[in-house]
Protein backbone atom coordinates (compact mmCIF):
# COMPACT_ATOMS: atom_id res chain seq x y z
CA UNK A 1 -38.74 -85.41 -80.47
CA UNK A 2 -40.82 -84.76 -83.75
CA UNK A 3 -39.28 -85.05 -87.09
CA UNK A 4 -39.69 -81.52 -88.19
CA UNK A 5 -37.28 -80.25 -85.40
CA UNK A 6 -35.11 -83.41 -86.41
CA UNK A 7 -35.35 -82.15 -89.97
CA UNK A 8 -34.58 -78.54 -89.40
CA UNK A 9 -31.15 -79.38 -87.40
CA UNK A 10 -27.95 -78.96 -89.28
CA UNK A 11 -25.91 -82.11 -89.86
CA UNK A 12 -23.46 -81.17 -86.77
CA UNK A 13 -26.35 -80.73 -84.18
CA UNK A 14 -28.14 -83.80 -85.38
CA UNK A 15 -24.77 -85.51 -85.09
CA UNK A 16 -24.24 -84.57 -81.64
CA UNK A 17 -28.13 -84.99 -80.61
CA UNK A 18 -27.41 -88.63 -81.33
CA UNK A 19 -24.93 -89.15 -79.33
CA UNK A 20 -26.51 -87.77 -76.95
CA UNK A 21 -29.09 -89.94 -77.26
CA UNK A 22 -27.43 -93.00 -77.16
CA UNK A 23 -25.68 -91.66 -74.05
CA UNK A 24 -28.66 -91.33 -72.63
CA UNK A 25 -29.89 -94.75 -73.51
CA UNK A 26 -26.50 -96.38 -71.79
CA UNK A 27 -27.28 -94.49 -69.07
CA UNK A 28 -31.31 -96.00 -68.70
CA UNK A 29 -30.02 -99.41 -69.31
CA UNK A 30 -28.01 -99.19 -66.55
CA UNK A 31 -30.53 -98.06 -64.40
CA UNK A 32 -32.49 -100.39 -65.59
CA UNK A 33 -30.42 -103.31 -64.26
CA UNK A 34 -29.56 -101.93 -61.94
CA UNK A 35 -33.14 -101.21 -60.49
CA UNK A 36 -33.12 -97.52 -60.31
CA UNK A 37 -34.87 -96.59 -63.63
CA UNK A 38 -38.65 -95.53 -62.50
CA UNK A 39 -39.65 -94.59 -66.03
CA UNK A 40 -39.39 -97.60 -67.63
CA UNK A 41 -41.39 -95.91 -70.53
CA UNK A 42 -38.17 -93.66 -71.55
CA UNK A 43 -36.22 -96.82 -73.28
CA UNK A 44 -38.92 -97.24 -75.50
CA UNK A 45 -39.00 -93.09 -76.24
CA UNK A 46 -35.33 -92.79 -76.62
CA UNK A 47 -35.09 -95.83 -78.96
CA UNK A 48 -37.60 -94.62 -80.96
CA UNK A 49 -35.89 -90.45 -81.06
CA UNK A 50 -32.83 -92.61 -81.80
CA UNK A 51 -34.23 -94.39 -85.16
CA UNK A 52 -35.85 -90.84 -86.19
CA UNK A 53 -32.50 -89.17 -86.02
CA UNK A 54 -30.83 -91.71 -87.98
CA UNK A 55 -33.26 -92.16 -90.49
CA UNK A 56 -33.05 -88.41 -91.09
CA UNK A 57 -28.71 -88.76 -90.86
CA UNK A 58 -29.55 -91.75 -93.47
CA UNK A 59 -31.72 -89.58 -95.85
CA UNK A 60 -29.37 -86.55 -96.15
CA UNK A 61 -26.44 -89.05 -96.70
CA UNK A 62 -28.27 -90.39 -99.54
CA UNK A 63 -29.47 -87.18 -100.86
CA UNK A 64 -25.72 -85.69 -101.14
CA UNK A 65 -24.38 -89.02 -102.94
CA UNK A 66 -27.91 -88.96 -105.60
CA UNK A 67 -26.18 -85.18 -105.79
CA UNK A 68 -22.52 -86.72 -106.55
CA UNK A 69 -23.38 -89.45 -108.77
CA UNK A 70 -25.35 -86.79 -111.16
């Protein structure tokens, strides 16, 4: 996933695309151990969607408390 479509999310779909993602990422470590996961390839991807998303979550928090504090 690419920031701009991370960027042009609103705060509830972002919220609920991370989730999702870490979902997804319990789910791939568990096929992981378990010996199933043949993609080994999409743990690295899904960390890395995971850490855009919440940078994004992490800029838009700090952007509405730089509002409040003005």
């Amino acid at each position: 996933m690419k920031v701009s479509q991370i960027r042009n999310m609103t705060d509830e779909e972002l919220k609920r695309k991370i989730g999702e993602a870490y979902q997804e990422l319990l789910n791939l470590r568990f096929q992981f151990a378990t010996g199933q996961l043949k993609n080994t390839n999409r743990l690295k991807e899904i960390r890395k969607d995971i850490a855009r998303m919440r940078t994004v979550w992490r800029e838009r928090e700090l952007q509405r408390y730089g509002e409040d504090a003005s």
